[in-house]
Structure formats: structure tokens, C-alpha cells
N, C-alpha and C. Protein backbone atom coordinates (compact mmCIF):
# COMPACT_ATOMS: atom_id res chain seq x y z
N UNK A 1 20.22 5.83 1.61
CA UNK A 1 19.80 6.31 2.92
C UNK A 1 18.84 5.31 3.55
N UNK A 2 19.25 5.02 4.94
CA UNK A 2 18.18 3.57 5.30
C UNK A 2 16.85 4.47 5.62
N UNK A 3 15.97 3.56 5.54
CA UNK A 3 14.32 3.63 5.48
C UNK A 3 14.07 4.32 7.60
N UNK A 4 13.64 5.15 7.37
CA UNK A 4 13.18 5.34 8.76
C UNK A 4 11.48 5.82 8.87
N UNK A 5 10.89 5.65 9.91
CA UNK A 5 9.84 5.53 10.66
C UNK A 5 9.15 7.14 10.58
N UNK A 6 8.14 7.28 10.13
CA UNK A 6 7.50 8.86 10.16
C UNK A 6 6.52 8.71 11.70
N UNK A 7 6.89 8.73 12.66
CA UNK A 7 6.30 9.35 14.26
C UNK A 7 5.50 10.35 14.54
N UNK A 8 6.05 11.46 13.93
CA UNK A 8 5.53 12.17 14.37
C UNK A 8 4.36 13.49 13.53
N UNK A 9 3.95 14.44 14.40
CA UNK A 9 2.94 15.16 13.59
C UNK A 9 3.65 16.04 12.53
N UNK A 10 4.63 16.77 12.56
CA UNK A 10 5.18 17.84 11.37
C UNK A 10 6.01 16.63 10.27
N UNK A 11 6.60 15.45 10.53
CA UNK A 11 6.71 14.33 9.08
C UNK A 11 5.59 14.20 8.49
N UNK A 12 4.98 13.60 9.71
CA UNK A 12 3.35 12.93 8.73
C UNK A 12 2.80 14.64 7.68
N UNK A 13 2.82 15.84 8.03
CA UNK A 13 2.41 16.61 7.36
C UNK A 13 3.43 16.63 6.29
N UNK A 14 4.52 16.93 6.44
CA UNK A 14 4.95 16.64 5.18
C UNK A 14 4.81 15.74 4.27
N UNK A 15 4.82 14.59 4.68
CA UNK A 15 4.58 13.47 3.80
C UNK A 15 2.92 13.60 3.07
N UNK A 16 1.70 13.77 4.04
CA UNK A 16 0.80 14.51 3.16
C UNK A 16 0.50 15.12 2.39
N UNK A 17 1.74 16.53 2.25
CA UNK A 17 1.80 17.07 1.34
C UNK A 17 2.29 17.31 0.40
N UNK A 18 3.41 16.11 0.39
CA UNK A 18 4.13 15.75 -1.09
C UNK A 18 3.08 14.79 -1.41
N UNK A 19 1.65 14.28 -0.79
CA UNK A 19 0.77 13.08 -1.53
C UNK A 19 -0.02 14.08 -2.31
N UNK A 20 -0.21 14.95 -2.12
CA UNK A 20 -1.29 15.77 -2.56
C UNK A 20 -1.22 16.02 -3.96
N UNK A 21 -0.39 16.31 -4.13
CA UNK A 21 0.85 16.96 -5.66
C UNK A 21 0.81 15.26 -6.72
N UNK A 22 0.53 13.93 -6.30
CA UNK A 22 1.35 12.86 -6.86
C UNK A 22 0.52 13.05 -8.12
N UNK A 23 1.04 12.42 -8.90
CA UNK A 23 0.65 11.61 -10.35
C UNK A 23 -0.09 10.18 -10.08
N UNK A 24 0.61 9.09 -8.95
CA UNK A 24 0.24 7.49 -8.75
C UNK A 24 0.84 7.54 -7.16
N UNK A 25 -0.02 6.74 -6.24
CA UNK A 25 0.33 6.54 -4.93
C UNK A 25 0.57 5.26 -5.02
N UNK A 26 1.47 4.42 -4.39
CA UNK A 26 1.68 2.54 -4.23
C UNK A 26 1.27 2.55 -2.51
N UNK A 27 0.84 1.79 -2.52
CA UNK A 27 0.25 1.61 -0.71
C UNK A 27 0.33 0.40 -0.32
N UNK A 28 1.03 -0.22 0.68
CA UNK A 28 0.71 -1.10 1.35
C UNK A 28 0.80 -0.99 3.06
N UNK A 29 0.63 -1.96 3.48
CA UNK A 29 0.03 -2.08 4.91
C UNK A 29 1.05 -3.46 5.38
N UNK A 30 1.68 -2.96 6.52
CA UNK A 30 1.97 -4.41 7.81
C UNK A 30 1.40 -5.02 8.55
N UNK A 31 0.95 -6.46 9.06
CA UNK A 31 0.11 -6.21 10.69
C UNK A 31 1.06 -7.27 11.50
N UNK A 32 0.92 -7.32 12.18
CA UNK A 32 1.10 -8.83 13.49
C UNK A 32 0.75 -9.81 13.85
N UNK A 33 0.31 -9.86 12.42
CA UNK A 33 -1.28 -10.89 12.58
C UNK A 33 -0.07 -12.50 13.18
N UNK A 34 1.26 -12.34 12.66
CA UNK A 34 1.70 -13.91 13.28
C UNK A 34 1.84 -13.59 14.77
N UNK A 35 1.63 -12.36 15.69
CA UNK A 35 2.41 -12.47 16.65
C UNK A 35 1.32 -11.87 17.63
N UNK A 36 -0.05 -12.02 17.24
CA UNK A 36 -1.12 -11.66 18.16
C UNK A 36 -2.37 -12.18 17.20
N UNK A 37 -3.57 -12.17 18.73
CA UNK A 37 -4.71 -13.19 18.31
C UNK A 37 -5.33 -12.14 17.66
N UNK A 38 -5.69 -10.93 18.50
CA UNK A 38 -6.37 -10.18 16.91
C UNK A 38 -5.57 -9.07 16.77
N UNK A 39 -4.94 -9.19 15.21
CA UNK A 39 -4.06 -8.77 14.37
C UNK A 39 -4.45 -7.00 14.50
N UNK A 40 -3.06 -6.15 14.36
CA UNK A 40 -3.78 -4.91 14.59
C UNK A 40 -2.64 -4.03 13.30
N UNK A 41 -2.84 -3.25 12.47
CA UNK A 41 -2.30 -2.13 11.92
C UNK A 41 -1.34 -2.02 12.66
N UNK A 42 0.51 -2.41 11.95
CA UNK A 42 1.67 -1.71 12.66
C UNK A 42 2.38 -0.78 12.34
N UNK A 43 2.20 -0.94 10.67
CA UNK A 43 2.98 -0.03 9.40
C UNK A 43 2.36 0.32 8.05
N UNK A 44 2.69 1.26 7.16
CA UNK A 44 1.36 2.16 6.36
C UNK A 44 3.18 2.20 5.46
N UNK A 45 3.20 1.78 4.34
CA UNK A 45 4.17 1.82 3.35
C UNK A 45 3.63 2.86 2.07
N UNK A 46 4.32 3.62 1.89
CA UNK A 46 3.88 4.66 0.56
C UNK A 46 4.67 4.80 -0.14
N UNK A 47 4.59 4.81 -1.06
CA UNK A 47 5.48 5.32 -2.44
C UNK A 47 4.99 5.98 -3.40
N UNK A 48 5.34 7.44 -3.90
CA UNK A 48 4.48 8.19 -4.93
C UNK A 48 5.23 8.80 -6.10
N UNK A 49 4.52 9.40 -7.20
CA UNK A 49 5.11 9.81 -8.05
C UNK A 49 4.86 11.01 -8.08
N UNK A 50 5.46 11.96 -8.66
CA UNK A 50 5.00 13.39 -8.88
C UNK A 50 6.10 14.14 -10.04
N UNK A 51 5.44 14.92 -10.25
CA UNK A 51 6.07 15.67 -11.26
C UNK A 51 7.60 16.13 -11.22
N UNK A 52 8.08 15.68 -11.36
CA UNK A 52 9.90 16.35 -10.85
C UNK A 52 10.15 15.29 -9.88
N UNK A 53 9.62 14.48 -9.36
CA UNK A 53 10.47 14.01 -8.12
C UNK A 53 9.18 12.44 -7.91
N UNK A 54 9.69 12.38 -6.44
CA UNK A 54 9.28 10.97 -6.17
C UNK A 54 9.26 10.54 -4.74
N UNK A 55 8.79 9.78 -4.14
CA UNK A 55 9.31 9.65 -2.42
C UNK A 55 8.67 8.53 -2.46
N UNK A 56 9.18 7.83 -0.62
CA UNK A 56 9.09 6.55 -0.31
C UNK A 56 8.52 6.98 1.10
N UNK A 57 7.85 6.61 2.20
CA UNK A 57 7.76 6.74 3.10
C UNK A 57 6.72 5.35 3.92
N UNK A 58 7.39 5.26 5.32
CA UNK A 58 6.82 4.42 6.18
C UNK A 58 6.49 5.47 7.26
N UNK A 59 4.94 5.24 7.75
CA UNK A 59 3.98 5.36 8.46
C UNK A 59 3.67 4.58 9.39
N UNK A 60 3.94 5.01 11.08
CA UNK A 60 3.79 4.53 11.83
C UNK A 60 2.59 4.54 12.59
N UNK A 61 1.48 3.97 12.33
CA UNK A 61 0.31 4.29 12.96
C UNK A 61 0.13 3.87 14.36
N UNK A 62 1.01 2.97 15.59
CA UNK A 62 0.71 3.20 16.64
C UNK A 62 1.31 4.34 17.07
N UNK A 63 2.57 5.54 16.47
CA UNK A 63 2.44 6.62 17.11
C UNK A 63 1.18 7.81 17.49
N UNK A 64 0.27 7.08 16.78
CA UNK A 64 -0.63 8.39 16.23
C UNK A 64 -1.95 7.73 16.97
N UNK A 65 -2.60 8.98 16.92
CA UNK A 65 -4.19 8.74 17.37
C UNK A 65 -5.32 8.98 16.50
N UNK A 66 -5.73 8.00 16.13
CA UNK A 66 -6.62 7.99 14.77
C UNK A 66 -8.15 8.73 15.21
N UNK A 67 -8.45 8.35 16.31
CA UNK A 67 -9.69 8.92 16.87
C UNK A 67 -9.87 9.99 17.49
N UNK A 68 -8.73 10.45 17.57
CA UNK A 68 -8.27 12.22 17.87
C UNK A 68 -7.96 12.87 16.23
N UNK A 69 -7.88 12.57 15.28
CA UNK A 69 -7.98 13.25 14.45
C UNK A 69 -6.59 12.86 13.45
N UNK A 70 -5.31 12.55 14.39
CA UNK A 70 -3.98 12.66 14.30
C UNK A 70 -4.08 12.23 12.51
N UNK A 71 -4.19 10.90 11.77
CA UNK A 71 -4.24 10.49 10.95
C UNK A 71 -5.78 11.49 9.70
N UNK A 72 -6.18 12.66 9.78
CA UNK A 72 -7.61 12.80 9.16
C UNK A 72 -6.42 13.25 7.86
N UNK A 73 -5.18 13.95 7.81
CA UNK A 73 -4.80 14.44 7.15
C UNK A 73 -4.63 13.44 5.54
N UNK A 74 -4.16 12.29 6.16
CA UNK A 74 -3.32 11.40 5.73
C UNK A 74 -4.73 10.40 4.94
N UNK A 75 -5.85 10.28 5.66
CA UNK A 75 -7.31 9.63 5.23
C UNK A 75 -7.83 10.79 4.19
N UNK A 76 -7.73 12.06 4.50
CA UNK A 76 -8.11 12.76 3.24
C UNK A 76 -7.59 12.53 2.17
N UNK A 77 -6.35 12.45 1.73
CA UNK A 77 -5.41 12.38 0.53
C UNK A 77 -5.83 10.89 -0.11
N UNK A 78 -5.55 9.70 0.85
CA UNK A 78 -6.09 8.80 0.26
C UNK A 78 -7.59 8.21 0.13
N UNK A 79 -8.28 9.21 0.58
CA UNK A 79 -9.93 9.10 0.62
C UNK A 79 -10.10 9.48 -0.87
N UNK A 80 -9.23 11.14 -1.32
CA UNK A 80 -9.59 11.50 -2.55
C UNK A 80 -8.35 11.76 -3.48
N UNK A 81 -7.77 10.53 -3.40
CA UNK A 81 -6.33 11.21 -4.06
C UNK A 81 -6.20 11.47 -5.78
N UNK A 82 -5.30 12.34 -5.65
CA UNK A 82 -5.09 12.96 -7.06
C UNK A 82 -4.67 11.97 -8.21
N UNK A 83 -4.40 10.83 -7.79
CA UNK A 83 -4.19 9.88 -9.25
C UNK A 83 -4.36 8.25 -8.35
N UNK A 84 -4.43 7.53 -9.55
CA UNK A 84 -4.02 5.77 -8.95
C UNK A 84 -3.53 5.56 -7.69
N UNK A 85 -4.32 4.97 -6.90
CA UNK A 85 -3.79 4.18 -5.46
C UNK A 85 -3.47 2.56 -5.98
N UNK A 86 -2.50 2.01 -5.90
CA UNK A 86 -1.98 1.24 -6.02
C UNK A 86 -1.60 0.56 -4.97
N UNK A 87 -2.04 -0.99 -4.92
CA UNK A 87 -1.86 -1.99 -4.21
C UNK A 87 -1.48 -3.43 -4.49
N UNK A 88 -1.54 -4.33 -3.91
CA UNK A 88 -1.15 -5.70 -4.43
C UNK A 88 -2.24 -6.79 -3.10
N UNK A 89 -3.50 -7.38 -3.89
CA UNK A 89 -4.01 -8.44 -3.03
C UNK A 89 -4.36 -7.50 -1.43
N UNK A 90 -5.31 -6.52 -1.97
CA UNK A 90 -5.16 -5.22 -1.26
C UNK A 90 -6.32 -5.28 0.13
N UNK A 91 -7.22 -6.89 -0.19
CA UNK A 91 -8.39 -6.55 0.92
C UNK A 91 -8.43 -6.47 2.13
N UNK A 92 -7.19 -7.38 2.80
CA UNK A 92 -6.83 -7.42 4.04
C UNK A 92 -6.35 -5.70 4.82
N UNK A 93 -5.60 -5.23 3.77
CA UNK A 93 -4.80 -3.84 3.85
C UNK A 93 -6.16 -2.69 3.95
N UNK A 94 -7.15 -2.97 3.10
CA UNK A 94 -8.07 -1.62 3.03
C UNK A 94 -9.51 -2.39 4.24
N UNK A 95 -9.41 -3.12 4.79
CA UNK A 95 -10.25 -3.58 5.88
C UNK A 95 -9.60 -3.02 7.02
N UNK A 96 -8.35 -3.43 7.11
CA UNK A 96 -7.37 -2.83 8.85
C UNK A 96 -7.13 -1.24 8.89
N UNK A 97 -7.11 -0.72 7.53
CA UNK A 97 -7.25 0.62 7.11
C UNK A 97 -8.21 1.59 7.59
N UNK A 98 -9.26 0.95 6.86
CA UNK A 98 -10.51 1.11 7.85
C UNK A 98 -10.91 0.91 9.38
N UNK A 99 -10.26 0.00 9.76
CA UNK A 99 -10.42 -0.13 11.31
C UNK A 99 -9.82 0.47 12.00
N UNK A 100 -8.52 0.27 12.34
CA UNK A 100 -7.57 1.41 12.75
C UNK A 100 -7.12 2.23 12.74
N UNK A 101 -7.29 2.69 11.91
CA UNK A 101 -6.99 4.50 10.97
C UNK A 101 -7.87 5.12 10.63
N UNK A 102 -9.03 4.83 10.31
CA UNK A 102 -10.28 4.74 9.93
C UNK A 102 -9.70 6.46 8.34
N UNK A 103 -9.11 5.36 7.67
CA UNK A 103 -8.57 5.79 6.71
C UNK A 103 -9.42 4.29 5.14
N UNK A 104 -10.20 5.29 4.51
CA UNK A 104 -10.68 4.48 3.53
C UNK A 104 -10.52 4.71 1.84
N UNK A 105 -9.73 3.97 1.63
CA UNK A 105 -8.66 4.75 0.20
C UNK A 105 -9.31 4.52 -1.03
N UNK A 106 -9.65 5.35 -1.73
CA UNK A 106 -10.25 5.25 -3.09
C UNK A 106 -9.16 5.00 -4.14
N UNK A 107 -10.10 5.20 -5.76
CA UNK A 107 -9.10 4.78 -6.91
C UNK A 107 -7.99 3.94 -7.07
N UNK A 108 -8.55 2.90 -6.45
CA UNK A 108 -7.50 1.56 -5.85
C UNK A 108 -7.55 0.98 -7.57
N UNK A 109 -6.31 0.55 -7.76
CA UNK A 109 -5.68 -0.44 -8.82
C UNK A 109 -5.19 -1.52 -7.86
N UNK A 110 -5.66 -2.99 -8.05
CA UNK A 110 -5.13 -4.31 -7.57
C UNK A 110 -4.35 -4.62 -8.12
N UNK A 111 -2.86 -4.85 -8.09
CA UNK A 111 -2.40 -5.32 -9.39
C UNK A 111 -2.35 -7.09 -9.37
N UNK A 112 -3.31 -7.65 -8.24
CA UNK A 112 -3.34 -9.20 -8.33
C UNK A 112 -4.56 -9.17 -8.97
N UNK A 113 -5.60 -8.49 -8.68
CA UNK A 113 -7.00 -8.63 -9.37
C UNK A 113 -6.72 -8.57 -11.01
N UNK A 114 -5.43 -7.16 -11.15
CA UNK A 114 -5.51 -7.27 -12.68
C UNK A 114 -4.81 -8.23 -13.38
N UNK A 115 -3.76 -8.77 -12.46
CA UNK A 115 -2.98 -10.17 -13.39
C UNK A 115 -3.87 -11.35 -13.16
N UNK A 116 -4.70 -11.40 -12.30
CA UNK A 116 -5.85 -13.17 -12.20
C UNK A 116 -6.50 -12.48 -13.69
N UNK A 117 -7.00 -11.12 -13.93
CA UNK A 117 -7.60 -10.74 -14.72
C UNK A 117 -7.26 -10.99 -16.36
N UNK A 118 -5.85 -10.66 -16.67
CA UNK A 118 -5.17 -10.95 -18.23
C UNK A 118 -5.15 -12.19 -17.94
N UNK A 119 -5.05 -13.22 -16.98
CA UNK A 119 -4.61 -14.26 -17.11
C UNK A 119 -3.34 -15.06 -16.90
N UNK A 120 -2.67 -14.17 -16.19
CA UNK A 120 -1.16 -14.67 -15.92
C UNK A 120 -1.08 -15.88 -14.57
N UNK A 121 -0.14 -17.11 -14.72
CA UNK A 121 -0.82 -17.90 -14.12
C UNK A 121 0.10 -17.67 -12.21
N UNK A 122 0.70 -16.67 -12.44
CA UNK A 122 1.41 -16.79 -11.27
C UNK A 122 0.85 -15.23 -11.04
N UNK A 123 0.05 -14.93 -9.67
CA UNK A 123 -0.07 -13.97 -9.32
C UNK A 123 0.17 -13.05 -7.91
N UNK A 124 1.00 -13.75 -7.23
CA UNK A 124 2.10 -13.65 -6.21
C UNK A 124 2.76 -12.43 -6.42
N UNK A 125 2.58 -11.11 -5.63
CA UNK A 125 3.82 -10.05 -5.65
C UNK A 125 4.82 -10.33 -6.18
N UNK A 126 5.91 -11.11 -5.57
CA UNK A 126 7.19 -11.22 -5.17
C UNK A 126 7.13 -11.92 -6.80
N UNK A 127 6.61 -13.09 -7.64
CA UNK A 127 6.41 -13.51 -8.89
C UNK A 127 6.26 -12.09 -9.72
N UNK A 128 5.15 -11.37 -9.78
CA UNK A 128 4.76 -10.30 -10.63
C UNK A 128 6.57 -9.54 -10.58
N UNK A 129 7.09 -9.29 -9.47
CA UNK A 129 7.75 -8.05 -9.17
C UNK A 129 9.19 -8.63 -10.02
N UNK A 130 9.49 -10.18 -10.20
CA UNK A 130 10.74 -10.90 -10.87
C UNK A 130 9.83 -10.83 -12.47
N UNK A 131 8.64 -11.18 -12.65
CA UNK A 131 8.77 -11.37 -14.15
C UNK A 131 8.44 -9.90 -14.60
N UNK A 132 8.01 -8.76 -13.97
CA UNK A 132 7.85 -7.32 -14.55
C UNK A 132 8.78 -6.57 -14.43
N UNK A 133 9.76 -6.65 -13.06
CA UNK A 133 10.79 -5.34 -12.78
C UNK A 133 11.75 -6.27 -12.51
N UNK A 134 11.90 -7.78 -13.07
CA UNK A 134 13.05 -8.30 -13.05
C UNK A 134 13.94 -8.31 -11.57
N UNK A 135 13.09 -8.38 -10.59
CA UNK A 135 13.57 -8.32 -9.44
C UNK A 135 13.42 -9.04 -8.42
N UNK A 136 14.14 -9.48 -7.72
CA UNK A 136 13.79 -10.89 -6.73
C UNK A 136 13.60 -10.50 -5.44
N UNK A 137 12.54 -10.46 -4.91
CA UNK A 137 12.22 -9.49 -3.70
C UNK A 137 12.48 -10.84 -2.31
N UNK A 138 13.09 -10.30 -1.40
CA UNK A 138 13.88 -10.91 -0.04
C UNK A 138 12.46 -11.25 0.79
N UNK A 139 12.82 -12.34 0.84
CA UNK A 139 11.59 -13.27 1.91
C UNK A 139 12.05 -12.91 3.09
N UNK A 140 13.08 -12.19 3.70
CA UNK A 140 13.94 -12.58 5.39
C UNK A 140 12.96 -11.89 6.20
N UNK A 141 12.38 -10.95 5.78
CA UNK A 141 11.87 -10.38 7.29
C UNK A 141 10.26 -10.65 6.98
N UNK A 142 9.64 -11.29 6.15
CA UNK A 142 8.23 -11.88 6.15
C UNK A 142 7.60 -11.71 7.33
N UNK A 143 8.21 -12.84 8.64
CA UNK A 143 7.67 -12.88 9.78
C UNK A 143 8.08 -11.67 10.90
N UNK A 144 8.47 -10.63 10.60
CA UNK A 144 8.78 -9.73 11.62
C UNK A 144 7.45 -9.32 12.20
N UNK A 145 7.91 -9.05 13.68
CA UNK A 145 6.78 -8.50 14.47
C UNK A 145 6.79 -7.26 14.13
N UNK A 146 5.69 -6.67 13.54
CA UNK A 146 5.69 -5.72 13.07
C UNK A 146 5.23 -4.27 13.95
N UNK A 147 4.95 -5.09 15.23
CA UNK A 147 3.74 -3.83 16.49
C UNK A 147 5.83 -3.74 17.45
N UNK A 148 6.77 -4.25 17.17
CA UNK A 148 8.05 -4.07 17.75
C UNK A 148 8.34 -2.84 17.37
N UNK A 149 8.85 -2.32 18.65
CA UNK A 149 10.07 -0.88 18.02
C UNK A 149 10.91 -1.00 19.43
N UNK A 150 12.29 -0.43 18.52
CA UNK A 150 12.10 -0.02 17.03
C UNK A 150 12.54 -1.43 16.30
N UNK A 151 12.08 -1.27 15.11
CA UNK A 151 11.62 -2.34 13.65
C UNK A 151 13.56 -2.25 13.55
N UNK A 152 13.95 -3.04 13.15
CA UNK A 152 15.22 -3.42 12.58
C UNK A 152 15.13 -2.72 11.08
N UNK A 153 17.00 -2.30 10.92
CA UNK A 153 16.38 -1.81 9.29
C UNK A 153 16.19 -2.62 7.79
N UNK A 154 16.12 -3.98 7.98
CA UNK A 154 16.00 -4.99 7.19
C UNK A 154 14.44 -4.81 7.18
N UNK A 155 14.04 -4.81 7.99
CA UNK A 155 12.44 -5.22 8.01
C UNK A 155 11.87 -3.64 7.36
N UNK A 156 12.37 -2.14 7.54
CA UNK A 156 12.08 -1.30 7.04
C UNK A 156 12.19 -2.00 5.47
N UNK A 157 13.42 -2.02 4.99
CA UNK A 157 13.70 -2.12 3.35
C UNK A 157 12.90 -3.51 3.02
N UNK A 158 12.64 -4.26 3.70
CA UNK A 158 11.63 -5.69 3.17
C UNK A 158 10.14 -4.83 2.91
N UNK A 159 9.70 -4.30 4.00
CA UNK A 159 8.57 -2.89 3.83
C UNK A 159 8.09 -2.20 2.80
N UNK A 160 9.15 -1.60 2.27
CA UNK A 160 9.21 -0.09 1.05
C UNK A 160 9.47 -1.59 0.20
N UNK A 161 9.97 -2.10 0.35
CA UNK A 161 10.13 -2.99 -1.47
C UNK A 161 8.41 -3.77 -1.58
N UNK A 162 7.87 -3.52 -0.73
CA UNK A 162 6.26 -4.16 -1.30
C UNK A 162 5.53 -2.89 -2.02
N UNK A 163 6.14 -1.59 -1.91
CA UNK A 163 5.44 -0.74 -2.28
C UNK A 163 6.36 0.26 -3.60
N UNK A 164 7.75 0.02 -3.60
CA UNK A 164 8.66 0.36 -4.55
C UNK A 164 8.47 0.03 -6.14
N UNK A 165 7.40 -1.19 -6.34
CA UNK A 165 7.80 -2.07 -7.51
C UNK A 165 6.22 -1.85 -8.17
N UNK A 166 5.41 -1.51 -7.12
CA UNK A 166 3.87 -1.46 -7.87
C UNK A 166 3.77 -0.21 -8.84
N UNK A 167 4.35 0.53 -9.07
CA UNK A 167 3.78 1.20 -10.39
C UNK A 167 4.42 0.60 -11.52
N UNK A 168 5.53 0.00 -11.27
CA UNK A 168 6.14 -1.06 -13.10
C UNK A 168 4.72 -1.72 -13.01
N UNK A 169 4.44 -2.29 -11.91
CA UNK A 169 3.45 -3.65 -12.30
C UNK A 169 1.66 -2.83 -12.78
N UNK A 170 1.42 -1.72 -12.59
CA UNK A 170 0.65 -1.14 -12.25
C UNK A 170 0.75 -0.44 -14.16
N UNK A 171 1.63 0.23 -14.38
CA UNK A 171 2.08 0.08 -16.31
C UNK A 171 1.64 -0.96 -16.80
N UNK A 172 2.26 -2.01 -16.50
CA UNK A 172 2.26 -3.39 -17.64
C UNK A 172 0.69 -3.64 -17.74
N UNK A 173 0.07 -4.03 -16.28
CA UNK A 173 -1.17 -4.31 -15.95
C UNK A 173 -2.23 -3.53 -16.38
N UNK A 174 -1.82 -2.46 -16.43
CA UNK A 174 -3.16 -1.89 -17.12
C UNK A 174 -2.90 -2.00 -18.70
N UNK A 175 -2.22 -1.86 -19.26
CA UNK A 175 -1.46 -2.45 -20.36
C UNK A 175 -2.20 -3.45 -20.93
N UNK A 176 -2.00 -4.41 -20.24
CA UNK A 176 -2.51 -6.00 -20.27
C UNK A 176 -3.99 -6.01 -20.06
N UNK A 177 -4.72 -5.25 -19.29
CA UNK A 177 -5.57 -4.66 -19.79
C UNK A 177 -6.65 -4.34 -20.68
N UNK A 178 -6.39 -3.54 -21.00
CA UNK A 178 -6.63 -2.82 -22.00
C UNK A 178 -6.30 -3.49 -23.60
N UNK A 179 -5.39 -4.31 -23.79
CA UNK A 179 -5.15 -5.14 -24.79
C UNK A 179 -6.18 -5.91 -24.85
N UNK A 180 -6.68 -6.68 -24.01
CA UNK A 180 -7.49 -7.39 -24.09
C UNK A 180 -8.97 -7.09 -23.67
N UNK A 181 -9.30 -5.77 -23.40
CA UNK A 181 -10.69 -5.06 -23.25
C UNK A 181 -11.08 -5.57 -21.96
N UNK A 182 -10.57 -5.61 -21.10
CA UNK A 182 -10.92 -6.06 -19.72
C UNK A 182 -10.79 -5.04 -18.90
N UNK A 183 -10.68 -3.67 -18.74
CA UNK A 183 -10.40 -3.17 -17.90
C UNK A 183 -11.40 -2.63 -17.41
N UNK A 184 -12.64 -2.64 -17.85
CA UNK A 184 -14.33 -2.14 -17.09
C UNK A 184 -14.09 -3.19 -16.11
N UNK A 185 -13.65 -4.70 -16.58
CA UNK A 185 -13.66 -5.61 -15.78
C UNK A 185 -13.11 -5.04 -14.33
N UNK A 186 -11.73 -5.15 -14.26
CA UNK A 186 -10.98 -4.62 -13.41
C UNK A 186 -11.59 -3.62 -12.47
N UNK A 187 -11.97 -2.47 -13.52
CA UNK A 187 -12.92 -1.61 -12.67
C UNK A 187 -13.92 -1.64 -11.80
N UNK A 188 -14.41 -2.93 -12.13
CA UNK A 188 -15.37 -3.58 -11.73
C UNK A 188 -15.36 -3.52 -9.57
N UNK A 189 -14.14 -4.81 -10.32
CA UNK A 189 -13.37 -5.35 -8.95
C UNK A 189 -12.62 -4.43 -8.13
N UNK A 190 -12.37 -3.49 -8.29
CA UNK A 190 -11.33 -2.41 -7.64
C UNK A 190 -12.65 -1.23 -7.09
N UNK A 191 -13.96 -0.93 -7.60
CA UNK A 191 -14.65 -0.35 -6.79
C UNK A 191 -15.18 -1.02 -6.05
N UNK A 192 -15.56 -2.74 -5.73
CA UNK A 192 -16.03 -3.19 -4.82
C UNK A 192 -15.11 -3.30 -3.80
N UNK A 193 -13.34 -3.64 -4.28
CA UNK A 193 -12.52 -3.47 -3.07
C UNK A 193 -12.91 -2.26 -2.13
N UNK A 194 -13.35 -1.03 -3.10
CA UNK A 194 -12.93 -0.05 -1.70
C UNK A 194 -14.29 0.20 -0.96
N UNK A 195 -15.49 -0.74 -1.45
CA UNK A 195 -16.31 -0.38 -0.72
C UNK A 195 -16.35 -1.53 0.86
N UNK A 196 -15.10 -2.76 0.84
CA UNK A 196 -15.05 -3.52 1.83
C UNK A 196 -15.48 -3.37 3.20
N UNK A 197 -15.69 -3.78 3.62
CA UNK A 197 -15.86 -3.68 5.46
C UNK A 197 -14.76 -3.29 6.23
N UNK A 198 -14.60 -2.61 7.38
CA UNK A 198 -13.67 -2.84 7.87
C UNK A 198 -13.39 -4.01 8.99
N UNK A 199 -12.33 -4.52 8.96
CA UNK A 199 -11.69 -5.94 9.53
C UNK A 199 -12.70 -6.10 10.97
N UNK A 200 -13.16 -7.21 11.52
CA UNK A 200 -13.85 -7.23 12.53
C UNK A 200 -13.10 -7.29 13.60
N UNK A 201 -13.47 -6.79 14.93
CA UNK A 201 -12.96 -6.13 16.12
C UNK A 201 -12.68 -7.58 16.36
């Protein structure tokens, strides 16, 4: 089923409330930063786990009004969510988060902080996502304007695959880990991520 766009207010509630229930959230973020001088929040990528089931969803945050409230639902869940927020090289994502959504996500797992961390010498998504889930993730829509609609559905599925692959890597990594007694470390680094700034105006 191709990847489509959550717009409006009764999706976004649903999608909140299958977050509520998860086991592990994967999160990432789009911007425009190639196609404007100051870069703004275009797309909010989720992927979760839960007991019996599972979902994928893209979040459109210029439908919504963050300063009317529209998004508080969606900032609660990941303000206090019920298990692992999962990201990849996450500071840029939880700064614009903060700015435009004024959505600030706790219990963040990096999974670049934790592979610089074991020591792996390639710590690139698209690297992690071929040597952990054996998968070669598509460079084609990299540069899409991401503030465009509607988004082409290549650029949806380039989207959900930044956020599809982080709980394999998010296993191994804590894994890797923990083998080697580093994970206070980690911890370390993943509560100063979420105490970041948000991105400057």
C-alpha cells in the first residue's frame, strides 16, 4: 500500500493513539533546508511497535497549527512516550522539532551516537541499515523539496525507509552496548540530545 500523508485532525488522532500503546517509536524528520534560506519542518516520519501489531506513518506538519494546539496531542506522546524514541544523527531533527512543532521528544536512542560509541568505523544510516538489516537504502529522492505538495510517492517510501530500519539498528546497538559497558555512556549523550535548543529563527 503506497505511503500517504496524515493532514488532517481525526488521522493525526489516530495515529496518536496507536503511539500511546507502542513498545519502541523510530522518528525521523524532513526539511528544505536545500530549497530555502531558512530551512523549515516539512515531514515527521514514525514507525512503532506494539503488542500485536505495528504501523508506519508520515506527518504533515504544514497542515497543522502548532501554536493553536493542533500538534499538543502528538508532543505529548513523544514528550512522554511509553518506550524508546529512536532516531539516527537526531540533533538537527529534535532542534526543528522544537521550533516548529514545539514538540520536544524524550527517551531518545541515537543509533549514530551508539555506533561512533562501540566503535564501528562507518556510521552513516544508509551504511548501518546495509551492514545490520542487510539493506541498501535508495539515495533518489535525497534532494526532494520536501515543503512541495503533493510529495511524489518515491519521496514518501525514501521517507518511511529512514524510519523502517531503526529498531534492527536500535537491537544490535544497544547490544553492542552493553557488551562492552558503554551504555551509561550512551545515556550520557542521548539525555543531552534532548535537552538541545531549538533551531534558530
Amino acid at each position: 500500500m503506497a505511503a500517504t500523508l496524515v493532514s488532517d485532525r481525526q488521522a493525526l488522532h489516530r495515529v496518536t493513539e496507536r503511539l500511546r500503546g507502542a513498545t519502541r517509536i523510530a522518528l525521523d524528520t524532513e526539511a528544505n533546508g536545500f530549497h530555502a534560506y531558512r530551512p523549515r519542518l516539512c515531514l515527521i516520519q514514525l514507525a512503532w511497535e506494539a503488542p500485536g501489531e505495528g504501523g508506519e506513518a508520515l506527518i504533515d506538519p504544514l497542515a497543522f497549527r502548532p501554536e493553536q494546539g493542533d500538534l499538543a496531542g502528538l508532543a505529548a506522546v513523544l514528550g512522554d512516550p511509553p518506550g524508546p524514541v529512536v532516531v539516527h544523527g537526531g540533533d538537527y531533527d529534535v532542534r526543528l522539532l522544537k521550533r516548529d512543532a514545539a514538540i520536544a521528544p524524550a527517551r531518545l536512542f541515537d543509533t549514530e551516537i551508539a555506533a561512533r560509541l562501540v566503535g564501528r568505523r562507518r556510521t552513516g544510516l544508509a551504511a548501518l541499515v546495509e551492514e545490520i538489516a542487510g539493506v541498501r537504502l535508495s539515495k533518489a529522492a535525497q534532494r526532494t523539496d520536501w515543503a512541495r505538495r503533493p510529495l511524489p510517492p518515491r519521496a514518501l517510501d525514501y521517507a518511511l525507509d529512514d524510519v523502517r530500519y531503526l529498531p534492527a539498528l536500535h537491537d544490535r546497538l544497544q547490544a553492542e552496548l552493553d557488551r562492552l559497558g558503554r551504555r551509561s555512556w550512551a545515556e550520557e549523550e542521548f539525555r543531552w540530545l534532548e535537552s538541545v535548543a531549538p533551531a534558530e529563527e
